[in-house]
PDB file of N, CA and C in Angstrom:
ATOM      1  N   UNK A   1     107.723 -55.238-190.802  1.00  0.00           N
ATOM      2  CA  UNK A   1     108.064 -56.194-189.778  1.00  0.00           C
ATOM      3  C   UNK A   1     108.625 -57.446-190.445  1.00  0.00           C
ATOM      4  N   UNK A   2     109.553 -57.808-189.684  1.00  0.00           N
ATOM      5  CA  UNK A   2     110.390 -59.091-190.225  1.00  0.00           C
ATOM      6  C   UNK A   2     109.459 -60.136-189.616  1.00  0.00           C
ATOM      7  N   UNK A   3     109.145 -61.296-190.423  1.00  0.00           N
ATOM      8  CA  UNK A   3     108.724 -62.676-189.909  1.00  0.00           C
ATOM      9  C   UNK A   3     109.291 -63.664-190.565  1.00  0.00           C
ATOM     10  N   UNK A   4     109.386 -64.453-189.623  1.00  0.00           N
ATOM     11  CA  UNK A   4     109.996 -66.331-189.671  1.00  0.00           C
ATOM     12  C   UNK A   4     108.646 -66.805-189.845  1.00  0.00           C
ATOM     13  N   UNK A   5     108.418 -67.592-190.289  1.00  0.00           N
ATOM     14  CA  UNK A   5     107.856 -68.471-190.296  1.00  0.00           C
ATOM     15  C   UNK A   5     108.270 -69.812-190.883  1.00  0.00           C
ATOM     16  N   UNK A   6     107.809 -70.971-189.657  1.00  0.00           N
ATOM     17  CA  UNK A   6     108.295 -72.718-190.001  1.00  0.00           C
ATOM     18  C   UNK A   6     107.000 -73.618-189.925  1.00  0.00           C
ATOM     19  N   UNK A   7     107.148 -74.326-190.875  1.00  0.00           N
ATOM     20  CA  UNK A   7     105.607 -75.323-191.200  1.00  0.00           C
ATOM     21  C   UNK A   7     106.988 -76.570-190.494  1.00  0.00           C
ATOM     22  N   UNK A   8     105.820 -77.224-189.934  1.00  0.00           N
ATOM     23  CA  UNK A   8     106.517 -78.642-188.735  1.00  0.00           C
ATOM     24  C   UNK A   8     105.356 -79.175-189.643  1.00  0.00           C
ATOM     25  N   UNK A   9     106.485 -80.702-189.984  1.00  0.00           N
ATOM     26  CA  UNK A   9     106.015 -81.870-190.338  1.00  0.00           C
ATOM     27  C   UNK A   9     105.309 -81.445-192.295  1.00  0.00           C
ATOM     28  N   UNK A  10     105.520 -80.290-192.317  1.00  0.00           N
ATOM     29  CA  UNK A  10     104.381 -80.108-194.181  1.00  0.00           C
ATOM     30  C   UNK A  10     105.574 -79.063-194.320  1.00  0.00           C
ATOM     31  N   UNK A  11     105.128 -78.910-195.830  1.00  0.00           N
ATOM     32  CA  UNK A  11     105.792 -77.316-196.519  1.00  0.00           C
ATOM     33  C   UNK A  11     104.535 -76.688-196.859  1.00  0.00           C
ATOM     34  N   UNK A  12     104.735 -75.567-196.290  1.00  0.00           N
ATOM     35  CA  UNK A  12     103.496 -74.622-196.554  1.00  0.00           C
ATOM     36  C   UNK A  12     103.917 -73.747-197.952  1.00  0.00           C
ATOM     37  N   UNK A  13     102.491 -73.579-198.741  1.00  0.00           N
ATOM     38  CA  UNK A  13     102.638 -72.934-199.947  1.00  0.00           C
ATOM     39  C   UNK A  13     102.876 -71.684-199.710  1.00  0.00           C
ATOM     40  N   UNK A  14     103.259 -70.852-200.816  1.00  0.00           N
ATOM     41  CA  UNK A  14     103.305 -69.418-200.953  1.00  0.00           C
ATOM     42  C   UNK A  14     102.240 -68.507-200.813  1.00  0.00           C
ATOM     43  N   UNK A  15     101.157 -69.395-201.172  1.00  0.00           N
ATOM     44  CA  UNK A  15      99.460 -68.687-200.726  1.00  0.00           C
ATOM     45  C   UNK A  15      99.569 -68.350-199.227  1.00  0.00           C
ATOM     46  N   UNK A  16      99.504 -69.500-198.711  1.00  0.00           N
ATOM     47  CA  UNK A  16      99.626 -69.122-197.019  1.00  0.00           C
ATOM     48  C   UNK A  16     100.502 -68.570-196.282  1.00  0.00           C
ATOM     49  N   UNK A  17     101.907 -68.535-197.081  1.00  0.00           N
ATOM     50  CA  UNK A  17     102.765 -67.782-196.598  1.00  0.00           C
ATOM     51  C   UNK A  17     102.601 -66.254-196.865  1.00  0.00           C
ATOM     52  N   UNK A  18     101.935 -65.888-197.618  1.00  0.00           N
ATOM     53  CA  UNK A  18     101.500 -64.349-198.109  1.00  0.00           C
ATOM     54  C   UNK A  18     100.333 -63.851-196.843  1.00  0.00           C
ATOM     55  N   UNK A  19      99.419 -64.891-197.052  1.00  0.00           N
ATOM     56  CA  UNK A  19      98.253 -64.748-196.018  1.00  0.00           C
ATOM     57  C   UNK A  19      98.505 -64.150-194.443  1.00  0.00           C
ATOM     58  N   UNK A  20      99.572 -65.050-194.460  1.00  0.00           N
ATOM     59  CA  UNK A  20     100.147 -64.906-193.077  1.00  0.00           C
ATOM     60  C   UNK A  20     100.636 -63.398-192.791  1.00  0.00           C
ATOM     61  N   UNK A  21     101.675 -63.385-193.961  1.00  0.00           N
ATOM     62  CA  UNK A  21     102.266 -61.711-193.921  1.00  0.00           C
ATOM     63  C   UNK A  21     101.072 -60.725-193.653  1.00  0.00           C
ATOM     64  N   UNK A  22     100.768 -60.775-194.744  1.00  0.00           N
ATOM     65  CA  UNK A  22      99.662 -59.730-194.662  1.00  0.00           C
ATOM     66  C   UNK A  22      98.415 -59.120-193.766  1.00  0.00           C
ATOM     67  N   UNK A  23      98.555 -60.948-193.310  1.00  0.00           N
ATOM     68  CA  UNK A  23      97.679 -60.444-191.352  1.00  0.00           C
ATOM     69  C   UNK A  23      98.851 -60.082-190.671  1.00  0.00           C
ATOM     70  N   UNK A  24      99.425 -60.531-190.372  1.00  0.00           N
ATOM     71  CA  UNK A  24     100.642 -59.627-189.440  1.00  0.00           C
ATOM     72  C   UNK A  24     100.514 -58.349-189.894  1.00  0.00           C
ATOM     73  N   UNK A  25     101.146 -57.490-190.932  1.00  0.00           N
ATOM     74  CA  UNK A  25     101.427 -56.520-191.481  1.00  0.00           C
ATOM     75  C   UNK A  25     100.072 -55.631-191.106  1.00  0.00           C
ATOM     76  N   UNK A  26      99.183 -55.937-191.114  1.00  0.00           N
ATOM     77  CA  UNK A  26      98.347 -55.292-190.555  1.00  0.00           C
ATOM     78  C   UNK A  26      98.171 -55.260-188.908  1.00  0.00           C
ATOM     79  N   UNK A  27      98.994 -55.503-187.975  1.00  0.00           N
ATOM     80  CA  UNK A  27      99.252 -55.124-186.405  1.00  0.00           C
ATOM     81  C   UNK A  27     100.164 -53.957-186.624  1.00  0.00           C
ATOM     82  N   UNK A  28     100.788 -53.978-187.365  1.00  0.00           N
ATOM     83  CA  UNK A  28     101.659 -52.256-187.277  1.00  0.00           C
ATOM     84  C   UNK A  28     100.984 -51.131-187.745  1.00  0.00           C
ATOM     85  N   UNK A  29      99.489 -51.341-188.241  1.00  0.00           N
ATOM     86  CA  UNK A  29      98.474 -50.292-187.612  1.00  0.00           C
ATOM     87  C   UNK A  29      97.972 -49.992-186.377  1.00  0.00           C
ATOM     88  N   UNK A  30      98.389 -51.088-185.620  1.00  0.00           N
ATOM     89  CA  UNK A  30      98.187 -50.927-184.115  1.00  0.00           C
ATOM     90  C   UNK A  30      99.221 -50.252-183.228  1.00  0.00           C
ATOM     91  N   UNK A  31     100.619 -51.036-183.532  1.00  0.00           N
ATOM     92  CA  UNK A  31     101.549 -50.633-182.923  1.00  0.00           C
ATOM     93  C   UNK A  31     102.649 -50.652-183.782  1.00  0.00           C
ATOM     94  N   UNK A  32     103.343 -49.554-184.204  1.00  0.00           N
ATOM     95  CA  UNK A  32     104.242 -49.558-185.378  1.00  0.00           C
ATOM     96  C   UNK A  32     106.008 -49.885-184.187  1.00  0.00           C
ATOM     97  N   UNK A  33     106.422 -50.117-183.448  1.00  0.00           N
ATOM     98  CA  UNK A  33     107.091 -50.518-182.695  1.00  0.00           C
ATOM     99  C   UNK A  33     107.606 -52.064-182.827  1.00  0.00           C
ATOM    100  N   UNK A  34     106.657 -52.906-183.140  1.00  0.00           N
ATOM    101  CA  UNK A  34     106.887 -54.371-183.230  1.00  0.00           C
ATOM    102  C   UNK A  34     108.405 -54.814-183.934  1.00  0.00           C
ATOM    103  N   UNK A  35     109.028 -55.235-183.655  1.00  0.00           N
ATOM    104  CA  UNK A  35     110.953 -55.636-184.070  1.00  0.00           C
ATOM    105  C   UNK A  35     110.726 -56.627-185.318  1.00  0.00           C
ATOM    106  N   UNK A  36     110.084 -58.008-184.833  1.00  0.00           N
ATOM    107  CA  UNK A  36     109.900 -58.964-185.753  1.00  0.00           C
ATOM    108  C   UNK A  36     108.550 -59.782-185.266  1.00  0.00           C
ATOM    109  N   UNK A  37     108.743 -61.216-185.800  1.00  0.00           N
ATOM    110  CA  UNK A  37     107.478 -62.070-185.376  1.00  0.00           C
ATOM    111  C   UNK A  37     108.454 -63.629-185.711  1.00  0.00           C
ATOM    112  N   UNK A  38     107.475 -64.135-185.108  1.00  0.00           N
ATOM    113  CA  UNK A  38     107.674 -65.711-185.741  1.00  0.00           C
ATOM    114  C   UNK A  38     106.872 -66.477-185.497  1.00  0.00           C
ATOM    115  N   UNK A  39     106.543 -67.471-186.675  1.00  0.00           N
ATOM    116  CA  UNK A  39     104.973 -68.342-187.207  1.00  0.00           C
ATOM    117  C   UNK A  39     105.591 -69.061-186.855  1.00  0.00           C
ATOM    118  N   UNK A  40     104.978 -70.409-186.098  1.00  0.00           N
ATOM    119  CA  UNK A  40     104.950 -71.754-186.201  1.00  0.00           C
ATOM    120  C   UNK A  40     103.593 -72.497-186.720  1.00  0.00           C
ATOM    121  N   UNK A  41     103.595 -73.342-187.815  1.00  0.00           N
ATOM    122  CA  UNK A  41     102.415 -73.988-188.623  1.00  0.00           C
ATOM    123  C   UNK A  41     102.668 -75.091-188.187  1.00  0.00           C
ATOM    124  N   UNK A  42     101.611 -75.838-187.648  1.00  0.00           N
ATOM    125  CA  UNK A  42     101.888 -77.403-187.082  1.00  0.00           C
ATOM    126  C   UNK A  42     100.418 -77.891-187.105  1.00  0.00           C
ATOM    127  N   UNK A  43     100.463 -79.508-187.884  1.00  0.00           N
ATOM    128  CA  UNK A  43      99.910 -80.147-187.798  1.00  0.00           C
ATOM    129  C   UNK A  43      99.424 -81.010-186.688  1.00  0.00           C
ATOM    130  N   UNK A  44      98.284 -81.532-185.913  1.00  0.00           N
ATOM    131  CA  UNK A  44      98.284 -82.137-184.530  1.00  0.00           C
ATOM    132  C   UNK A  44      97.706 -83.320-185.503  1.00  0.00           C
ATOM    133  N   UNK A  45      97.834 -84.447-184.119  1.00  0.00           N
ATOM    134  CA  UNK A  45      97.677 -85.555-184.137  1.00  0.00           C
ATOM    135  C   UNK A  45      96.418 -85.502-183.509  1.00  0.00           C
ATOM    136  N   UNK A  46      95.595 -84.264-182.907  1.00  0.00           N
ATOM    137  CA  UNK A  46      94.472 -84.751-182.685  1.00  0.00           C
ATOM    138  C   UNK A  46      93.280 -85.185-183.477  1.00  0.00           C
ATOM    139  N   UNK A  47      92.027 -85.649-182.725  1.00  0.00           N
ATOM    140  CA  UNK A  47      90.850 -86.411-183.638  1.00  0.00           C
ATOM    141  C   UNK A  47      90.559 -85.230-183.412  1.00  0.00           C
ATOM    142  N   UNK A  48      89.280 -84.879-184.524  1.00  0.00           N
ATOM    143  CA  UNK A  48      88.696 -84.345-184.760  1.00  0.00           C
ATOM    144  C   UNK A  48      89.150 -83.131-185.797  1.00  0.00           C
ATOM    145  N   UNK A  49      88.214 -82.004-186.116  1.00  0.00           N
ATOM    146  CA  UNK A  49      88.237 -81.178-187.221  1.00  0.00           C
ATOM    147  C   UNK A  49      89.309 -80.214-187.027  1.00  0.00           C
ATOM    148  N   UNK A  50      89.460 -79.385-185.598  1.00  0.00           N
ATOM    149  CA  UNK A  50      90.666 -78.817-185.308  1.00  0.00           C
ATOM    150  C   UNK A  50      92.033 -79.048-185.430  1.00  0.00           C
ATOM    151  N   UNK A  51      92.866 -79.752-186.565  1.00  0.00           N
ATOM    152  CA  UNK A  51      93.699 -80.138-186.026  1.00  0.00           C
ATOM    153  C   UNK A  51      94.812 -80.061-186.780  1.00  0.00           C
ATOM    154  N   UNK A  52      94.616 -78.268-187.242  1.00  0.00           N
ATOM    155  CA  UNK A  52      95.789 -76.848-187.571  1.00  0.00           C
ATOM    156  C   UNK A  52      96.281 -75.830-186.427  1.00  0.00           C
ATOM    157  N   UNK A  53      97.398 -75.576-186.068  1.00  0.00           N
ATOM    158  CA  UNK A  53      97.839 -75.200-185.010  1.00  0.00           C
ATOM    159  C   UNK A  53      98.469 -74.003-185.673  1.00  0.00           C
ATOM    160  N   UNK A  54      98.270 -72.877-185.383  1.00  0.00           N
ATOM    161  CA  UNK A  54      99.305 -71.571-185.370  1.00  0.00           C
ATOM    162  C   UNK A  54      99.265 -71.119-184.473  1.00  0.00           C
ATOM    163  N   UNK A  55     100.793 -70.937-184.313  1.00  0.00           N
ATOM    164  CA  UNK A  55     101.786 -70.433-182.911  1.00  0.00           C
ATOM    165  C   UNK A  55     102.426 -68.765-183.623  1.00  0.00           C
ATOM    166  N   UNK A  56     101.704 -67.706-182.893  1.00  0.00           N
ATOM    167  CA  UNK A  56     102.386 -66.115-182.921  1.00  0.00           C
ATOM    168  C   UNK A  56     102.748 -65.667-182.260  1.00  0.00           C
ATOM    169  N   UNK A  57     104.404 -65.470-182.165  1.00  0.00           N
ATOM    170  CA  UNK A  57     105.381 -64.928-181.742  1.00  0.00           C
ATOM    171  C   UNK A  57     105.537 -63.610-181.771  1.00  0.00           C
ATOM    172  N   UNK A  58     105.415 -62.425-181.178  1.00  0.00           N
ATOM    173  CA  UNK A  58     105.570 -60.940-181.431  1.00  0.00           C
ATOM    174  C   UNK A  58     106.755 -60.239-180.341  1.00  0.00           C
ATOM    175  N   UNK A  59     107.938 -59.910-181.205  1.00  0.00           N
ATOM    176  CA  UNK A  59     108.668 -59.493-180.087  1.00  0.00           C
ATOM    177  C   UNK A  59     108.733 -57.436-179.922  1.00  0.00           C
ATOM    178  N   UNK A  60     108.515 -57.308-178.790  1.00  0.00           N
ATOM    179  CA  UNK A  60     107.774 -55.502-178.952  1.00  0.00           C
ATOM    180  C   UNK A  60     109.020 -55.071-178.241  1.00  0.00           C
ATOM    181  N   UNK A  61     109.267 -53.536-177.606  1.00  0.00           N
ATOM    182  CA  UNK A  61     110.604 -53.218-176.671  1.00  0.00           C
ATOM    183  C   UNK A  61     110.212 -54.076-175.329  1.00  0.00           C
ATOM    184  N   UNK A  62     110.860 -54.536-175.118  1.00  0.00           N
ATOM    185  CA  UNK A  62     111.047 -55.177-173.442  1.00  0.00           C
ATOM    186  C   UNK A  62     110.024 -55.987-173.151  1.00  0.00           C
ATOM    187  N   UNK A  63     109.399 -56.780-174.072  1.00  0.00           N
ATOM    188  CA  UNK A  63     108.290 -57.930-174.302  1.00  0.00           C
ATOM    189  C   UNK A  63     108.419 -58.810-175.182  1.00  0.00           C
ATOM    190  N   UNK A  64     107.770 -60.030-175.545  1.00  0.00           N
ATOM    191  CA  UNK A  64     107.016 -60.642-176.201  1.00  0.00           C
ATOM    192  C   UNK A  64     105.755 -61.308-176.212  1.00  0.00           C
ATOM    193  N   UNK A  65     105.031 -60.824-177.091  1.00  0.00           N
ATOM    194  CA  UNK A  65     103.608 -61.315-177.113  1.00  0.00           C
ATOM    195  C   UNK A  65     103.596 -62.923-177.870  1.00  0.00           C
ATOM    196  N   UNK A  66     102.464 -63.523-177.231  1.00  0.00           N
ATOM    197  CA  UNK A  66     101.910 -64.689-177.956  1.00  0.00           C
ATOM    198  C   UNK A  66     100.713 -65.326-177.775  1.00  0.00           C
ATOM    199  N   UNK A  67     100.275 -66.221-178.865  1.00  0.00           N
ATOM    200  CA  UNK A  67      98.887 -66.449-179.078  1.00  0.00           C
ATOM    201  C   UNK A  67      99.392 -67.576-179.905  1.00  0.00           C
ATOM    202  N   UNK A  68      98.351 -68.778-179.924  1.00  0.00           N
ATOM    203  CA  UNK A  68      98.033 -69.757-179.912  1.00  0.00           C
ATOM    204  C   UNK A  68      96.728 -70.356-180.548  1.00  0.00           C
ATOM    205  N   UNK A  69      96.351 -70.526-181.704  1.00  0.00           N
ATOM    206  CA  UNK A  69      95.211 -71.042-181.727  1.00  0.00           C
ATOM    207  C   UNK A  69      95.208 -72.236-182.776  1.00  0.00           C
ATOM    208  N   UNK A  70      93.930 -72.683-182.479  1.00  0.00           N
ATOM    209  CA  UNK A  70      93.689 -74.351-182.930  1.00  0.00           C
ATOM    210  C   UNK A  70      92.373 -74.243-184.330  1.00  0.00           C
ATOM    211  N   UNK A  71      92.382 -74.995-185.091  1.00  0.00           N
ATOM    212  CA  UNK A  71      91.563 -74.776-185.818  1.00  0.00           C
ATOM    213  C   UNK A  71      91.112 -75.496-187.212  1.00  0.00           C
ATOM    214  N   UNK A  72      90.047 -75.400-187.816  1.00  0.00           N
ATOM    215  CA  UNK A  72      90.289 -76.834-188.935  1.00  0.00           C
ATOM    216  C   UNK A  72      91.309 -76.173-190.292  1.00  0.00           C
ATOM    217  N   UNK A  73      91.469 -74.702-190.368  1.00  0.00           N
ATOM    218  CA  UNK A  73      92.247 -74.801-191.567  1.00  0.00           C
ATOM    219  C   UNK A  73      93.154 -73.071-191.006  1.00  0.00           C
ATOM    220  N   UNK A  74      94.375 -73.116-191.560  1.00  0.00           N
ATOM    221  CA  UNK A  74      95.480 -72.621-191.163  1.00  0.00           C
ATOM    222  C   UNK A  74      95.303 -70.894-191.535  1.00  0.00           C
ATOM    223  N   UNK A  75      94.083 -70.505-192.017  1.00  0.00           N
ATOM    224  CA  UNK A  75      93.816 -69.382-192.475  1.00  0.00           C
ATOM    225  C   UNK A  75      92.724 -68.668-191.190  1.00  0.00           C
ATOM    226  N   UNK A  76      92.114 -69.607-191.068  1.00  0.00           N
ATOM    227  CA  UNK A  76      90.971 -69.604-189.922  1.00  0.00           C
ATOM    228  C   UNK A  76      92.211 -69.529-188.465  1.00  0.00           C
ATOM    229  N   UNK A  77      93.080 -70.456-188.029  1.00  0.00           N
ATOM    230  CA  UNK A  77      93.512 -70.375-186.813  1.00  0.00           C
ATOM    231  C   UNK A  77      94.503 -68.951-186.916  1.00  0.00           C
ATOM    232  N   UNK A  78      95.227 -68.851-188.305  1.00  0.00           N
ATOM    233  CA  UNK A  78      96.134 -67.352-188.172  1.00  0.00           C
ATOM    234  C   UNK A  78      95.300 -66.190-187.978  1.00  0.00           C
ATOM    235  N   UNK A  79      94.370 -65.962-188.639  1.00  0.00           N
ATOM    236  CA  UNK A  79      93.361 -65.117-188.408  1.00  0.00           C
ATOM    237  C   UNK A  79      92.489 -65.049-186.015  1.00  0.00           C
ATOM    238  N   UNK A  80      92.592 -65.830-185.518  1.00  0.00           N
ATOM    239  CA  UNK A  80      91.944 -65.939-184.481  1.00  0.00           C
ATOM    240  C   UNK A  80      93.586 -65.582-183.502  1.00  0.00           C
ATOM    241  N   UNK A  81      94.329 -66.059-184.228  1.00  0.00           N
ATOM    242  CA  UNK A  81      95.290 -65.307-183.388  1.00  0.00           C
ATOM    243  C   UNK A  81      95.557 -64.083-183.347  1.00  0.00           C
ATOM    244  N   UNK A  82      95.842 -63.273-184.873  1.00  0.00           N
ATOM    245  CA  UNK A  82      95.903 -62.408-185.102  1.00  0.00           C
ATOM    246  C   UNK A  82      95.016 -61.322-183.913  1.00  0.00           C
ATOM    247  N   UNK A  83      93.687 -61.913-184.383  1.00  0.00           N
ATOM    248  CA  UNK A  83      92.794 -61.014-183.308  1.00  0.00           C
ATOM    249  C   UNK A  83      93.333 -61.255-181.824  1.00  0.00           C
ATOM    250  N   UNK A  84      93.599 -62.212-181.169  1.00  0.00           N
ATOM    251  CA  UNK A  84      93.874 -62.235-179.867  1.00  0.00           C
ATOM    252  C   UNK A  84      95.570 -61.257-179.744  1.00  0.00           C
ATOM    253  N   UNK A  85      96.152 -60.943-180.633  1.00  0.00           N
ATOM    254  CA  UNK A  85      97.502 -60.428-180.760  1.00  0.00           C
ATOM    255  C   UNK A  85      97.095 -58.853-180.660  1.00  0.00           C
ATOM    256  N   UNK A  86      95.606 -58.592-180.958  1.00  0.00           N
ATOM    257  CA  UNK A  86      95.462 -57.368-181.429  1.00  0.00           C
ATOM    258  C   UNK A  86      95.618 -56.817-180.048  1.00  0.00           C
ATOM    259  N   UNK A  87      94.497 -57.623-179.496  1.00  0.00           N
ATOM    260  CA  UNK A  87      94.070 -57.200-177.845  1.00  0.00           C
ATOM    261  C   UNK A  87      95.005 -57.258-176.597  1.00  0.00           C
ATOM    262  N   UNK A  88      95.981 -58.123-177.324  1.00  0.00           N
ATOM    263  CA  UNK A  88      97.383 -57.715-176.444  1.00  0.00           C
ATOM    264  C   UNK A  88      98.354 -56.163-176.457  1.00  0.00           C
ATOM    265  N   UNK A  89      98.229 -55.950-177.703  1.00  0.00           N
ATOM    266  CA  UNK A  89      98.788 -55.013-178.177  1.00  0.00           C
ATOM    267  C   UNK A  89      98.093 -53.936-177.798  1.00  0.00           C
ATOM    268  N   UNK A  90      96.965 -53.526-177.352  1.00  0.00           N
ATOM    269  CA  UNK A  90      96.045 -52.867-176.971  1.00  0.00           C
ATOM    270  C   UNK A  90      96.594 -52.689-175.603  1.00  0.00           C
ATOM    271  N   UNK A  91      96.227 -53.846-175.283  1.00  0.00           N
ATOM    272  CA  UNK A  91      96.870 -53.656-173.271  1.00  0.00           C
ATOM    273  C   UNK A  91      98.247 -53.746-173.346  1.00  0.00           C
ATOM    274  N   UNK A  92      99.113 -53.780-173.859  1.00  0.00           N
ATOM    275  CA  UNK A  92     100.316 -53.431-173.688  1.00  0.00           C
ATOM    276  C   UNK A  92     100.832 -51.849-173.879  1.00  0.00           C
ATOM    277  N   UNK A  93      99.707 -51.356-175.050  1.00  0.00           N
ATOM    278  CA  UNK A  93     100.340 -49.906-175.521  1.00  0.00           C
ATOM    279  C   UNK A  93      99.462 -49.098-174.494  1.00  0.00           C
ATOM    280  N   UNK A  94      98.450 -49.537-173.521  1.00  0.00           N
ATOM    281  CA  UNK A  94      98.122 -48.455-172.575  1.00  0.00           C
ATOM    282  C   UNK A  94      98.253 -48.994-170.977  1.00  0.00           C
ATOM    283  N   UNK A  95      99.332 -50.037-171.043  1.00  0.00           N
ATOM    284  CA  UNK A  95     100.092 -50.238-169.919  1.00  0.00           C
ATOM    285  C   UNK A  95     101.171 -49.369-170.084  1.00  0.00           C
ATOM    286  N   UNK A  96     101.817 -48.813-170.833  1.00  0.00           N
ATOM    287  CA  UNK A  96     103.040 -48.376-171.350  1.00  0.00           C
ATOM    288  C   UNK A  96     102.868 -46.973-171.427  1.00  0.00           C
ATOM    289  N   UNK A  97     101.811 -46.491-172.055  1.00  0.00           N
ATOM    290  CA  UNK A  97     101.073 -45.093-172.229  1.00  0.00           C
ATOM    291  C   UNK A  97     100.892 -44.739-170.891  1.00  0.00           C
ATOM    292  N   UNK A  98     100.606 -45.365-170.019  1.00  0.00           N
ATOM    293  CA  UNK A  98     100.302 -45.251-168.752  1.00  0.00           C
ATOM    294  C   UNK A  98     101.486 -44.896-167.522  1.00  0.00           C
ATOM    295  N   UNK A  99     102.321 -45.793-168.061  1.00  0.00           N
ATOM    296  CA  UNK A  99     103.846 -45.504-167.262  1.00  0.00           C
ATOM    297  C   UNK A  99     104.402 -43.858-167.833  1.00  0.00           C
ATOM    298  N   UNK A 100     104.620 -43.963-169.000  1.00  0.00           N
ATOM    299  CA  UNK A 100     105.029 -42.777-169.708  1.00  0.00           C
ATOM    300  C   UNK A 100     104.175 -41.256-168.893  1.00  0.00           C
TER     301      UNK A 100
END
């Protein structure tokens, strides 16, 4: 699977840019169909400890999935998306299984 990924406002290292791959890369054990993806890494202006943002983009045939999560460090929020990406992918492949 092809992914973009853009750090807003920082440059993200090569550590986290691997991290990232490699949780993605593991949804095409779910659904080997997926086209591409695209990361957004963003820093918030909010108070408190949460305040790492990853944005997951998943584009599938005749969809796109996404997930959103907040979190104190950028490994922790890619990871909580990831999982919420899983469970999409789940109900999408037996909405689809279902039509078929």
């Amino acid at each position: 699977m092809k992914v973009q990924v853009q750090s807003v406002h920082f440059d993200a290292d090569q550590k986290l840019l691997d991290f990232i791959q490699q949780r993605l890369n593991k949804l095409d054990h779910f659904y080997d169909r997926i086209t591409d993806g695209e990361v957004i890494l963003r820093l918030n202006n909010k108070d408190g400890v949460a305040n790492k943002t990853v944005e997951i983009k998943l584009m599938v045939p005749g969809s796109t999935l996404f997930s959103q999560e907040d979190a104190a460090s950028f490994e922790a929020a890619a990871d909580a998306a990831v999982e919420a990406l899983k469970r999409q992918i789940s109900k999408y492949k037996e909405k689809h299984l279902n039509l078929h």
